[in-house]
N, C-alpha and C. Protein backbone atom coordinates (compact mmCIF):
# COMPACT_ATOMS: atom_id res chain seq x y z
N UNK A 1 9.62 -34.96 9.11
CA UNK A 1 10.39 -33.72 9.22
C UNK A 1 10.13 -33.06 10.57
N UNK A 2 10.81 -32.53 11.25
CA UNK A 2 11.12 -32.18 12.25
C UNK A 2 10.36 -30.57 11.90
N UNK A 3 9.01 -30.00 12.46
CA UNK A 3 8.86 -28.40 12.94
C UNK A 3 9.61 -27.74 12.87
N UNK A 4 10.65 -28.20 13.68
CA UNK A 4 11.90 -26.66 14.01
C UNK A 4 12.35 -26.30 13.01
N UNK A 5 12.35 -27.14 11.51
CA UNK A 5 13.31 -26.82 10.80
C UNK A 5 12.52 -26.80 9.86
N UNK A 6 11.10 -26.33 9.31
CA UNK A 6 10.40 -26.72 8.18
C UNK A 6 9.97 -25.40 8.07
N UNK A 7 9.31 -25.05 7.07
CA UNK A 7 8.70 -24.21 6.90
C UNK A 7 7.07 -24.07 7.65
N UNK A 8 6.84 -22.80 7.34
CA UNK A 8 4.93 -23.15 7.79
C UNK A 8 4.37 -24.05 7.16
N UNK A 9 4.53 -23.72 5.33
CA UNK A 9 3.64 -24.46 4.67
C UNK A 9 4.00 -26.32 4.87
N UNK A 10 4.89 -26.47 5.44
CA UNK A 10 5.32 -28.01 5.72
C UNK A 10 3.97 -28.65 6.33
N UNK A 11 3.38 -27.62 7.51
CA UNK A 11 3.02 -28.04 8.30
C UNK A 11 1.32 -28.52 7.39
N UNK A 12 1.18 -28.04 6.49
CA UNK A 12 -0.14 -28.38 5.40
C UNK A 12 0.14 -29.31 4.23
N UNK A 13 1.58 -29.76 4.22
CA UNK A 13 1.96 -30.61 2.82
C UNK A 13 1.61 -32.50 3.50
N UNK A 14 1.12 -32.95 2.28
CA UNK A 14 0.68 -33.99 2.59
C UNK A 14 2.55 -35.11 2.20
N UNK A 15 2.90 -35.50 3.36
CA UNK A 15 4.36 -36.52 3.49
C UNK A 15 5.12 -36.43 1.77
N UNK A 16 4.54 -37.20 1.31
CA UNK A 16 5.03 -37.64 -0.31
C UNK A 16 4.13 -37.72 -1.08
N UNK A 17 4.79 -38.00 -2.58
CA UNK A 17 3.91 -38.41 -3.70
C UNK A 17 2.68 -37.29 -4.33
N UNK A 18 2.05 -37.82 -5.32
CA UNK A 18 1.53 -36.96 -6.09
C UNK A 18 0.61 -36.20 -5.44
N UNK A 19 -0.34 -36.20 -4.32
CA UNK A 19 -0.84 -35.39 -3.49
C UNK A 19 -0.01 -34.17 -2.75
N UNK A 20 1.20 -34.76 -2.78
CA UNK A 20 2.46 -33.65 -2.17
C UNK A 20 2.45 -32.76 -3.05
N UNK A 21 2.53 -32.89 -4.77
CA UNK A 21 3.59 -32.15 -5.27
C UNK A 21 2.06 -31.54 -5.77
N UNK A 22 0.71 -32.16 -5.73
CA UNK A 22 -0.39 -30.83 -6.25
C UNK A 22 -0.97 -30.44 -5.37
N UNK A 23 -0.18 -30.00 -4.13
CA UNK A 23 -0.96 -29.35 -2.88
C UNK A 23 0.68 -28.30 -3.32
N UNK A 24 1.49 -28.32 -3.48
CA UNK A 24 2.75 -27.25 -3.78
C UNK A 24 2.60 -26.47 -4.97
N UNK A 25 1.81 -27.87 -5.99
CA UNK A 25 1.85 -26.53 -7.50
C UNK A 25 0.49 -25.83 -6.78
N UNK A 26 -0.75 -26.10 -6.23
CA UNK A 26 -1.68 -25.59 -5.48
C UNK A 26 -1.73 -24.02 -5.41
N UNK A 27 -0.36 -24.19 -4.04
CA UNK A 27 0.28 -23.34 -3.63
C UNK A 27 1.43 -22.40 -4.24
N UNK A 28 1.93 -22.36 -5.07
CA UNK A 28 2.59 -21.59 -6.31
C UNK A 28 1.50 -21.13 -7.07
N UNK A 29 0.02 -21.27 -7.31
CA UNK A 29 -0.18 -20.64 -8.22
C UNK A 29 -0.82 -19.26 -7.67
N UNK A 30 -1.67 -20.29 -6.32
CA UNK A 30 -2.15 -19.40 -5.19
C UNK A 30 -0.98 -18.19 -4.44
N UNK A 31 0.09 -18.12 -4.39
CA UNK A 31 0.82 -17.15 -4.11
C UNK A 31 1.52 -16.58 -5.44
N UNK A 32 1.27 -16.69 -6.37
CA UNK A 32 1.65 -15.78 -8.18
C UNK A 32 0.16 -15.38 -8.04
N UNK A 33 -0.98 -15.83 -7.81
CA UNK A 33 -2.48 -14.83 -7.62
C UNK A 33 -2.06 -13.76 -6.30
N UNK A 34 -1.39 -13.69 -5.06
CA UNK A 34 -0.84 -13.10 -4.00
C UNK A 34 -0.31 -11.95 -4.85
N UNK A 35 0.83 -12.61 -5.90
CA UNK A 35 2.33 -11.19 -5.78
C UNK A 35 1.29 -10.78 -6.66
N UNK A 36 0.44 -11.00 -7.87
CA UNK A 36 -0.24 -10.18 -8.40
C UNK A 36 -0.99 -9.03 -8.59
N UNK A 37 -1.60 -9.73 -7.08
CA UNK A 37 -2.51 -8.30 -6.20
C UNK A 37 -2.03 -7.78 -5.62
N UNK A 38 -1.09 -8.27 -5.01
CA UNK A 38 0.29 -6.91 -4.26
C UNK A 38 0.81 -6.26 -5.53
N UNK A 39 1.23 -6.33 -6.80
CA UNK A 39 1.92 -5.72 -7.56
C UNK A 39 0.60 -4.73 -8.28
N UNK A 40 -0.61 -4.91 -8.05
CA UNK A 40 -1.48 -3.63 -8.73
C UNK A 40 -1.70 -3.08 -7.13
N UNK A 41 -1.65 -3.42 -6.10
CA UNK A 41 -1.64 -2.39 -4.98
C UNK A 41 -0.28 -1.59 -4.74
N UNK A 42 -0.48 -0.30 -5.74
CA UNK A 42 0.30 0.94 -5.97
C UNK A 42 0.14 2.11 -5.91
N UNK A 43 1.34 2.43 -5.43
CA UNK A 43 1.96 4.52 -5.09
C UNK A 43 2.14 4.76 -6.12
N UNK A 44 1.44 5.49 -7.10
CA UNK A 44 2.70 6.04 -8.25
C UNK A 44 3.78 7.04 -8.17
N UNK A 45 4.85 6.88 -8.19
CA UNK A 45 5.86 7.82 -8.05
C UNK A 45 7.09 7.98 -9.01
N UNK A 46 6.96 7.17 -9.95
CA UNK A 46 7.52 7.82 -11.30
C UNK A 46 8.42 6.93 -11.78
N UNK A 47 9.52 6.41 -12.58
CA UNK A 47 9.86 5.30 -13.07
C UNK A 47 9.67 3.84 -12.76
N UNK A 48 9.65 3.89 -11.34
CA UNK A 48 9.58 2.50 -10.50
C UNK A 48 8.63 3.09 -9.29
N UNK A 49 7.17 2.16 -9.31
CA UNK A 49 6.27 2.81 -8.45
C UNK A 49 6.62 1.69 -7.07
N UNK A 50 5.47 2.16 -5.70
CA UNK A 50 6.25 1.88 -4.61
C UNK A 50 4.37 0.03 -4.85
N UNK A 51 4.60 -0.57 -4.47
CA UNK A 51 3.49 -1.44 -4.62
C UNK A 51 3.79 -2.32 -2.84
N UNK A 52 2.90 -3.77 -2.63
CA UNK A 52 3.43 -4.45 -1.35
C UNK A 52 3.51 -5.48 -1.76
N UNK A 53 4.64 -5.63 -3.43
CA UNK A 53 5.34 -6.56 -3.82
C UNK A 53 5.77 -7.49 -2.66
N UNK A 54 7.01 -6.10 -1.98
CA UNK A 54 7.66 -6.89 -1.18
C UNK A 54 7.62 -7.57 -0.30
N UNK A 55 6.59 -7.00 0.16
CA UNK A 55 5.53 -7.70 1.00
C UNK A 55 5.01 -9.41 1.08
N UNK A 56 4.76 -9.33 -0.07
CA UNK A 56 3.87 -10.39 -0.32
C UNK A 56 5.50 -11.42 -0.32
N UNK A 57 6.52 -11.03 -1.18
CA UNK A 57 7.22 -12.16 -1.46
C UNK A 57 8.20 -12.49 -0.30
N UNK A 58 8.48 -11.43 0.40
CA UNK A 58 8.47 -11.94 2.26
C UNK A 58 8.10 -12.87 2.48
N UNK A 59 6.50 -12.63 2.66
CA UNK A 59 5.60 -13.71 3.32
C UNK A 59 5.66 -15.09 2.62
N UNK A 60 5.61 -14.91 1.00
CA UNK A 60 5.56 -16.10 0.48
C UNK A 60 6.90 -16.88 0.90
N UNK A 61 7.79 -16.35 0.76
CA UNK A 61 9.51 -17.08 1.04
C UNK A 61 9.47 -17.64 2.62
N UNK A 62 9.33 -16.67 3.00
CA UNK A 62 9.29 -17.19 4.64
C UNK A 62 7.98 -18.24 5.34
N UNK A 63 7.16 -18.04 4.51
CA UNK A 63 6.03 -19.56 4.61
C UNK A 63 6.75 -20.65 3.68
N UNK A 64 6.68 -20.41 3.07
CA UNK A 64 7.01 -21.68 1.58
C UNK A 64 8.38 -22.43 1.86
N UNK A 65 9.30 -21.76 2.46
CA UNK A 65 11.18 -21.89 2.16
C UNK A 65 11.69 -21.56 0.84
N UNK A 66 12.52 -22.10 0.54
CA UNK A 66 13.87 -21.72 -0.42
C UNK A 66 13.00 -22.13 -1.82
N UNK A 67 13.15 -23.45 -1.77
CA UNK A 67 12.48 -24.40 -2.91
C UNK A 67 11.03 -23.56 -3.22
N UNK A 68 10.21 -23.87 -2.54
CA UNK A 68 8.77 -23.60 -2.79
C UNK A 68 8.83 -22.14 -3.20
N UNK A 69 9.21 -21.42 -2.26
CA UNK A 69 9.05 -19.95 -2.70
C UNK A 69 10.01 -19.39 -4.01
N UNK A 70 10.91 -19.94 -4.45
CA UNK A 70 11.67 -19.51 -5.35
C UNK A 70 11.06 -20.39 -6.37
N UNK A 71 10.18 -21.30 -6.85
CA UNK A 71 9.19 -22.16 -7.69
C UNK A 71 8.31 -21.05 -7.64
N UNK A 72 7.81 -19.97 -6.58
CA UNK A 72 6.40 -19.43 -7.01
C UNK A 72 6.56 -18.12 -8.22
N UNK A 73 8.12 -18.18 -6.89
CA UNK A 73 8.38 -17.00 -8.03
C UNK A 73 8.87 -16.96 -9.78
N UNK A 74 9.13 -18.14 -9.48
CA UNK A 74 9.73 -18.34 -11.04
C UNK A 74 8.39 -18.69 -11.87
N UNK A 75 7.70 -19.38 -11.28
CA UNK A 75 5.99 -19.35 -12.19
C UNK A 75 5.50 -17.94 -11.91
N UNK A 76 5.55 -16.62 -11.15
CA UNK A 76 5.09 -15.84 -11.58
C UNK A 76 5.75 -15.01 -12.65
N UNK A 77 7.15 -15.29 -12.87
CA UNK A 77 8.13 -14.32 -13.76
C UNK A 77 7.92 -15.22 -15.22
N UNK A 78 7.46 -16.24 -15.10
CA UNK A 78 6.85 -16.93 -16.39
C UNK A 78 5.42 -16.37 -16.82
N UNK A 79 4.37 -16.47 -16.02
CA UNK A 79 3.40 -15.74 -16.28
C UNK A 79 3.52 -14.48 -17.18
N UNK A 80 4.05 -13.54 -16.45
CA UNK A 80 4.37 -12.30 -16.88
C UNK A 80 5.27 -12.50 -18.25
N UNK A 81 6.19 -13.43 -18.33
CA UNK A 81 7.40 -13.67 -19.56
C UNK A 81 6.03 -14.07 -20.73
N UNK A 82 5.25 -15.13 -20.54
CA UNK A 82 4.29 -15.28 -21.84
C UNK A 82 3.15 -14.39 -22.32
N UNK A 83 3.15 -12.78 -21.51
CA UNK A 83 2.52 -11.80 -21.29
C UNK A 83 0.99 -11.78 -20.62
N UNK A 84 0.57 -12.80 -19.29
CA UNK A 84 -0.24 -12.38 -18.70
C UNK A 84 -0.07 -11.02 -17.79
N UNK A 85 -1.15 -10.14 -17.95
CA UNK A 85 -1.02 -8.81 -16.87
C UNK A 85 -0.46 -9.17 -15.13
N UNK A 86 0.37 -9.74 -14.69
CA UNK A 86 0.30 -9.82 -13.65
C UNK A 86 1.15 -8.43 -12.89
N UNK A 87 2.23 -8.00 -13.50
CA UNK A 87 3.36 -7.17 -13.15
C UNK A 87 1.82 -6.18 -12.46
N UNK A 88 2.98 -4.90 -11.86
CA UNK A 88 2.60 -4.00 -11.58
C UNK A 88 2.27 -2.94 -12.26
N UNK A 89 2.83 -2.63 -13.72
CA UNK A 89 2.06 -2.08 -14.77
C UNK A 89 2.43 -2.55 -15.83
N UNK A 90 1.50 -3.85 -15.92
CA UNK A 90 0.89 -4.34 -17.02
C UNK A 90 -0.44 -4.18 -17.02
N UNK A 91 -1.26 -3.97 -17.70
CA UNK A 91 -1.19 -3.75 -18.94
C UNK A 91 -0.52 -2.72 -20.07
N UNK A 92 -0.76 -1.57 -18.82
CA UNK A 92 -0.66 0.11 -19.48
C UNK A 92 0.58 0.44 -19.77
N UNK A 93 1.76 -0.64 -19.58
CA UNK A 93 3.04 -0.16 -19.85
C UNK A 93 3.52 -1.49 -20.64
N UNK A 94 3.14 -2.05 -20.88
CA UNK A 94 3.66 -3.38 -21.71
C UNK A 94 2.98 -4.62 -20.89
N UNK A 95 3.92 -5.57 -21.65
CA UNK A 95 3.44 -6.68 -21.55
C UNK A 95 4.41 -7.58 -21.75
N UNK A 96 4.66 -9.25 -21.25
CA UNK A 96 6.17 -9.88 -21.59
C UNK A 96 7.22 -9.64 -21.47
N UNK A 97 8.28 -10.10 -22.47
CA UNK A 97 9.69 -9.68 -21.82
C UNK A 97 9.99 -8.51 -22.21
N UNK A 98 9.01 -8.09 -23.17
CA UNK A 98 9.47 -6.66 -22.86
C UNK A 98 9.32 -5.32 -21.95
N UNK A 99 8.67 -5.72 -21.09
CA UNK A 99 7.75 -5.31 -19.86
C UNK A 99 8.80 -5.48 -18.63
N UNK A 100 9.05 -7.01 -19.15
CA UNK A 100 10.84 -7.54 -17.62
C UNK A 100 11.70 -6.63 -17.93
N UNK A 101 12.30 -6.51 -19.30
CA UNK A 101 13.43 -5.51 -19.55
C UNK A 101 13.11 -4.26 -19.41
N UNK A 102 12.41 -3.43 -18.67
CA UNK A 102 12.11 -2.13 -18.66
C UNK A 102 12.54 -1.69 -17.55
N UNK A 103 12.17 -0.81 -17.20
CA UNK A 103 12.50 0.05 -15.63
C UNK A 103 12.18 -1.09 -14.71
N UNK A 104 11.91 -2.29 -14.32
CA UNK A 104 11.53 -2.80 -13.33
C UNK A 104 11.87 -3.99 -13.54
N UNK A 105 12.62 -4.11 -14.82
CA UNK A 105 13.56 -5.85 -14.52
C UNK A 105 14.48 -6.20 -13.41
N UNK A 106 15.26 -5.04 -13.45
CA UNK A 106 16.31 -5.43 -11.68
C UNK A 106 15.35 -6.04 -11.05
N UNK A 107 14.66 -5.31 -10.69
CA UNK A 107 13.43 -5.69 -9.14
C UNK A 107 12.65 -6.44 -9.23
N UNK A 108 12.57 -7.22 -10.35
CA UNK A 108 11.70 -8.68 -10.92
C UNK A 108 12.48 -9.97 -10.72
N UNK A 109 13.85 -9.78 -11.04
CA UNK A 109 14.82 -10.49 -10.90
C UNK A 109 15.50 -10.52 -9.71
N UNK A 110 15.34 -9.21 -8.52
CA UNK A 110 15.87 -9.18 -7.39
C UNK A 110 14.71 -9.99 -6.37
N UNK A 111 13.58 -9.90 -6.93
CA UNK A 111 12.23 -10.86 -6.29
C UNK A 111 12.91 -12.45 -5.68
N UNK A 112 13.48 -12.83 -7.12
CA UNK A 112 13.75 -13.96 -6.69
C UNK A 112 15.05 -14.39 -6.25
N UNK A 113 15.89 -13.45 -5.85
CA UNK A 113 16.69 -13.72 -4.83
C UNK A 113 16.29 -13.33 -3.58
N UNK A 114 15.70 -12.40 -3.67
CA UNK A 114 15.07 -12.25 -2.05
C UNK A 114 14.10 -13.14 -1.75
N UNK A 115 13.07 -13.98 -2.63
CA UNK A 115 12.60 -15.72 -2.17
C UNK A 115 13.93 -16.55 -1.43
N UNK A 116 15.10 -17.05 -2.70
CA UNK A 116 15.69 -17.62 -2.25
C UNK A 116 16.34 -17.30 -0.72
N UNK A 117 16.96 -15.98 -0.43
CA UNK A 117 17.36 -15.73 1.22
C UNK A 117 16.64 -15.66 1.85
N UNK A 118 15.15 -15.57 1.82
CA UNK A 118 14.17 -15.42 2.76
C UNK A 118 14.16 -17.01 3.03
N UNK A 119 13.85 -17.92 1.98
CA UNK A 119 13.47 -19.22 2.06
C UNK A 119 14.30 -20.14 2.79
N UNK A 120 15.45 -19.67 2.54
CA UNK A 120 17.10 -20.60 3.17
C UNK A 120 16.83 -20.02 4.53
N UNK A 121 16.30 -18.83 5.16
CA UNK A 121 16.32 -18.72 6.11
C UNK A 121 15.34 -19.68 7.11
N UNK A 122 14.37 -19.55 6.57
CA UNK A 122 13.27 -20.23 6.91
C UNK A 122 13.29 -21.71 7.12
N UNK A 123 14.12 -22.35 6.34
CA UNK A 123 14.26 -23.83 6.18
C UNK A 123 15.06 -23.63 7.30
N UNK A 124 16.04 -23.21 7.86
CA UNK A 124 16.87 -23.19 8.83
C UNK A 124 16.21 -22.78 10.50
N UNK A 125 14.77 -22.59 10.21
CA UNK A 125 14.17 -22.14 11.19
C UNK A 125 14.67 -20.54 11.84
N UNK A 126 15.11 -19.56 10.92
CA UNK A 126 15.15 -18.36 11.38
C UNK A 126 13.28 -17.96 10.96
N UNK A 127 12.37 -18.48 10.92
CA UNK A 127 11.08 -17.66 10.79
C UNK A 127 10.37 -17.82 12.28
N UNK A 128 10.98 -18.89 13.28
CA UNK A 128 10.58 -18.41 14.19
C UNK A 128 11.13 -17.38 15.48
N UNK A 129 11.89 -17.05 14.81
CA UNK A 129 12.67 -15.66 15.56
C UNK A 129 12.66 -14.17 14.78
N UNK A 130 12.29 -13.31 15.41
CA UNK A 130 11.91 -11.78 14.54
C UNK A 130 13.34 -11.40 14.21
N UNK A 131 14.43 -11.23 15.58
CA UNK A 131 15.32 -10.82 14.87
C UNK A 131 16.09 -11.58 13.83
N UNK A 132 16.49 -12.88 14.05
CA UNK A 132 17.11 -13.36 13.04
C UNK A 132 16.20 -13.45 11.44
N UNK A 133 14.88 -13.30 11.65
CA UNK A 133 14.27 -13.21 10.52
C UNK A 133 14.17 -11.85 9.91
N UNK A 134 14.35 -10.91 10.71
CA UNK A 134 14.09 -9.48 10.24
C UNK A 134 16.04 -9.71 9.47
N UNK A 135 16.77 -9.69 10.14
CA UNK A 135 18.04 -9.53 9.48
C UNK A 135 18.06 -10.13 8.15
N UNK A 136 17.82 -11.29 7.70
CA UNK A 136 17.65 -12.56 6.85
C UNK A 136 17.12 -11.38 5.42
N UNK A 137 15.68 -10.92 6.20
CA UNK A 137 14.93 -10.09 4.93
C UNK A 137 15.34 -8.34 4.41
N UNK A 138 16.42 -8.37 5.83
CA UNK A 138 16.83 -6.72 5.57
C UNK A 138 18.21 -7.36 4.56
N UNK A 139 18.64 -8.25 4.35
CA UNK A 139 19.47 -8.42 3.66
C UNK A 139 19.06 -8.70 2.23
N UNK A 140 17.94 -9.57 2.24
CA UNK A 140 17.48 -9.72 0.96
C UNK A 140 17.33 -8.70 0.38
N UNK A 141 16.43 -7.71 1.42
CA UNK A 141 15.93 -6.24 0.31
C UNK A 141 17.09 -5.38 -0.33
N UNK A 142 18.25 -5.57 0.82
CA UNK A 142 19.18 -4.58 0.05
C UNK A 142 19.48 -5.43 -1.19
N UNK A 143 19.79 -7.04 -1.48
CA UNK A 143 20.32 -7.19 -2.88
C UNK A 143 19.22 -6.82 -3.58
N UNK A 144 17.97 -7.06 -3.41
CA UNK A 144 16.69 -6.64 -4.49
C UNK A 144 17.14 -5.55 -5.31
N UNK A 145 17.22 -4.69 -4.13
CA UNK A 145 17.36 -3.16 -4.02
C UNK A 145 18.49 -2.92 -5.05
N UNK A 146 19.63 -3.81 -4.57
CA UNK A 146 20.99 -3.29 -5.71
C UNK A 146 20.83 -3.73 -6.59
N UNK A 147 20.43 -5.09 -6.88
CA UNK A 147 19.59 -5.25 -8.18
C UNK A 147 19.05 -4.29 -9.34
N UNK A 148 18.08 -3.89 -8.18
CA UNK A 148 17.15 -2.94 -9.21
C UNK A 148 17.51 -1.40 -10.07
N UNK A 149 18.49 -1.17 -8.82
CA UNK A 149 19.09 0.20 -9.11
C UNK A 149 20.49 -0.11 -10.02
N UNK A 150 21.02 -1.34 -9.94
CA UNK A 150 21.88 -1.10 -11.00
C UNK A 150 21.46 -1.67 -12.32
N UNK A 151 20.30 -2.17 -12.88
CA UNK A 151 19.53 -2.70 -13.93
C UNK A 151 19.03 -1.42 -13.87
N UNK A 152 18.56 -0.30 -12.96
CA UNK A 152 17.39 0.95 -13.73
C UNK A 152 18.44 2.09 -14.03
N UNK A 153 19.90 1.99 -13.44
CA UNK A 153 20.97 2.65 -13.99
C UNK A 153 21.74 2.88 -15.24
N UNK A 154 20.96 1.61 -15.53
CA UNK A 154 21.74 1.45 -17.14
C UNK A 154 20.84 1.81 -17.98
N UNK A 155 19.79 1.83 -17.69
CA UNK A 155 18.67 2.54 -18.24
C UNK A 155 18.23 4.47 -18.11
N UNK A 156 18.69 4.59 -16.68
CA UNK A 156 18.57 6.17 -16.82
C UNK A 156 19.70 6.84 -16.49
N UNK A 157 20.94 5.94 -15.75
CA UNK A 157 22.22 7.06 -14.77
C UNK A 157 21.73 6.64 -13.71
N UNK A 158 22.95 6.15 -12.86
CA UNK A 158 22.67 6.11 -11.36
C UNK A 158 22.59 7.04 -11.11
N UNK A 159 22.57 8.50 -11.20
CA UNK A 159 22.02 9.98 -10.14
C UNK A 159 20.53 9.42 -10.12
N UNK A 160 20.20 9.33 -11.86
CA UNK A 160 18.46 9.33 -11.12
C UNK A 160 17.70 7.92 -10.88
N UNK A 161 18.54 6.96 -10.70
CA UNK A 161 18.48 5.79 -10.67
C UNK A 161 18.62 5.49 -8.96
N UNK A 162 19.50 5.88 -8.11
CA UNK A 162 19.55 6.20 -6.88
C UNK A 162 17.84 6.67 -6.50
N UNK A 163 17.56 8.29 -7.10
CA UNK A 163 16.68 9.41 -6.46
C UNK A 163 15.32 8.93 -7.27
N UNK A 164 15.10 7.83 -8.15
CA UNK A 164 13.86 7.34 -7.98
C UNK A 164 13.65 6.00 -7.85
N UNK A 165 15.09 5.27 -7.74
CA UNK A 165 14.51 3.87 -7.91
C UNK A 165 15.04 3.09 -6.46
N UNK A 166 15.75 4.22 -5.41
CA UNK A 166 16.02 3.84 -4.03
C UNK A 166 15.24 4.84 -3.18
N UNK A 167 15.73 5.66 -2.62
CA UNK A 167 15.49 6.48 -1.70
C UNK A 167 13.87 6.72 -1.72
N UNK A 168 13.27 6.91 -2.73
CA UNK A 168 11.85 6.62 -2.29
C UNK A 168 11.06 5.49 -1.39
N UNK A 169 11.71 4.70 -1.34
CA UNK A 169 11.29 3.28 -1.23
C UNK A 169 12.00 2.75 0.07
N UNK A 170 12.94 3.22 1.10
CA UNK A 170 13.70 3.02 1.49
C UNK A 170 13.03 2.95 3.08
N UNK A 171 12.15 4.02 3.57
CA UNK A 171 11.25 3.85 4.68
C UNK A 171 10.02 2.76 4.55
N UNK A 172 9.43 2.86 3.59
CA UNK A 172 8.53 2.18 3.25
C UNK A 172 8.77 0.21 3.65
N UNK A 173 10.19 0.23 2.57
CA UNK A 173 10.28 -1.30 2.37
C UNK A 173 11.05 -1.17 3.79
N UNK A 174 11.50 -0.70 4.67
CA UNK A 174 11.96 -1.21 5.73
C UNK A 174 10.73 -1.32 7.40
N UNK A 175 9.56 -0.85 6.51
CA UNK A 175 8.24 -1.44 7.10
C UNK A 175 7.88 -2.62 6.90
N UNK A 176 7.67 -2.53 5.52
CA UNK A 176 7.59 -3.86 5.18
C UNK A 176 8.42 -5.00 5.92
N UNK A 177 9.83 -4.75 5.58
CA UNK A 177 11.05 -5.94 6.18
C UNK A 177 10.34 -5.88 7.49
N UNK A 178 10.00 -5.46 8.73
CA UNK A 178 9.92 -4.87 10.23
C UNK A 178 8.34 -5.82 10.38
N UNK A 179 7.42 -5.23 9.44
CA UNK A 179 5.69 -6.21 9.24
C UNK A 179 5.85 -7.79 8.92
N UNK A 180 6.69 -8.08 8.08
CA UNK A 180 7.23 -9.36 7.37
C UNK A 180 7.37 -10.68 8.58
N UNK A 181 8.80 -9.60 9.62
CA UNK A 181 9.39 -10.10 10.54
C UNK A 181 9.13 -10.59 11.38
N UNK A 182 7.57 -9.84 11.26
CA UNK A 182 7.44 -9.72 13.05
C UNK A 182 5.78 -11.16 12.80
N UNK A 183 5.34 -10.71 11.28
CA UNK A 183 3.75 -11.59 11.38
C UNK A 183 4.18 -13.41 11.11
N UNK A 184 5.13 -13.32 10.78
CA UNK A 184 5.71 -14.82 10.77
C UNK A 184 6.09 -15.56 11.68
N UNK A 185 6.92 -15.25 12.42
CA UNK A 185 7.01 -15.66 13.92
C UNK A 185 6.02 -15.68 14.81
N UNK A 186 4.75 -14.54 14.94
CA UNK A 186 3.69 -14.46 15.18
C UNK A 186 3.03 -16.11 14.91
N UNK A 187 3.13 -16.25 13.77
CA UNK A 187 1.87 -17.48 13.38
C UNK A 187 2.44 -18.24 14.13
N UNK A 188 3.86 -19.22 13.82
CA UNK A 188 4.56 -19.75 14.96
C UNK A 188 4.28 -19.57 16.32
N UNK A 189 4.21 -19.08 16.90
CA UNK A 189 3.82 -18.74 18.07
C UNK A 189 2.61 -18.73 18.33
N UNK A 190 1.67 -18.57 17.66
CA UNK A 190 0.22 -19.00 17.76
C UNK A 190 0.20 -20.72 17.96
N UNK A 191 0.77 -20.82 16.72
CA UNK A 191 0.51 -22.38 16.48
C UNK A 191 1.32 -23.13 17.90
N UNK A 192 2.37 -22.66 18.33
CA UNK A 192 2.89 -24.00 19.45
C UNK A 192 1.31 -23.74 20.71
N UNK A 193 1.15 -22.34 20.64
CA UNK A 193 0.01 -22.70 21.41
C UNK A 193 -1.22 -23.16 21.65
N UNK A 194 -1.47 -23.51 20.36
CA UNK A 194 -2.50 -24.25 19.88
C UNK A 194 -2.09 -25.77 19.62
């Protein structure tokens, strides 16, 4: 496989075969231990708290690609589906699918479309460019984002579905998108010089 077009984690996968695919589940379980600890590192601010979810699943999508990172995420939305604490408030607010269907299913489910556009980007080699990678993830966040707010709308009214489950979050995660953008291309750029 050709660098230009692989992901980071390519650059640690062993060619083929069964050493390939348990250095990837490896790595899926090791980044569902990642979104975990990003999802208890939390703001509380009232239906939907602010955490560096997004953060983490940035990084994971844009290291991993499309495939890998949308596998981590779907083993962490399993985790959480057979009720391990991983969410961001689990324990103290549930547990399982009934924990997904609450105020924070949009944005569980918007996770893993923002893997998948982060990841397609990445396979395409937008992770070694900030801007084309920052665009890639400012796009993802907004579907997350509409995701979440129209799954927490049906649950409270978009008035307060807007004024707590967007606009809080709206400087913040566009740090995040801006931190995401910029530390990925970074490694790239370390690495040709090394």
């Amino acid at each position: 496989m050709a660098i230009a077009t692989t992901p980071l984690v390519s650059l640690a996968l062993p060619e083929k075969g069964a050493a390939r695919l348990a250095t990837q589940l490896l790595l899926a379980i090791v980044g569902t231990l990642l979104l975990t600890l990003s999802a208890k590192t939390r703001v509380l601010l009232g239906p939907v708290d602010i955490s560096m979810q997004t953060l983490a699943v940035f990084l994971i999508a844009a290291a991993f690609g499309m495939r890998l990172g949308v596998a981590t995420l779907l083993l962490y939305m399993a985790e959480g589906a057979i009720g391990l604490p991983v969410f961001q408030g689990t324990p103290e607010k549930g547990i399982g699918i009934a924990y997904m269907l609450g105020s924070t299913g949009g944005y569980l489910a918007g996770f893993v479309v923002m893997a998948a556009i982060v990841g397609w980007a990445a396979d395409r080699g937008w992770d070694r460019h900030p801007i084309k990678l920052f665009n890639a993830m400012l796009v993802a966040e907004i579907v997350m984002m509409a995701m979440g707010f129209a799954w927490l709308a049906l649950l409270i009214g978009p008035e307060k579905s807007w004024q707590f489950g967007v606009v809080p979050f709206i400087v913040g995660d566009l740090i995040k998108v801006g931190l995401a953008a910029s530390l990925v291309p970074a490694v790239w750029s370390l690495l040709k010089r090394s």
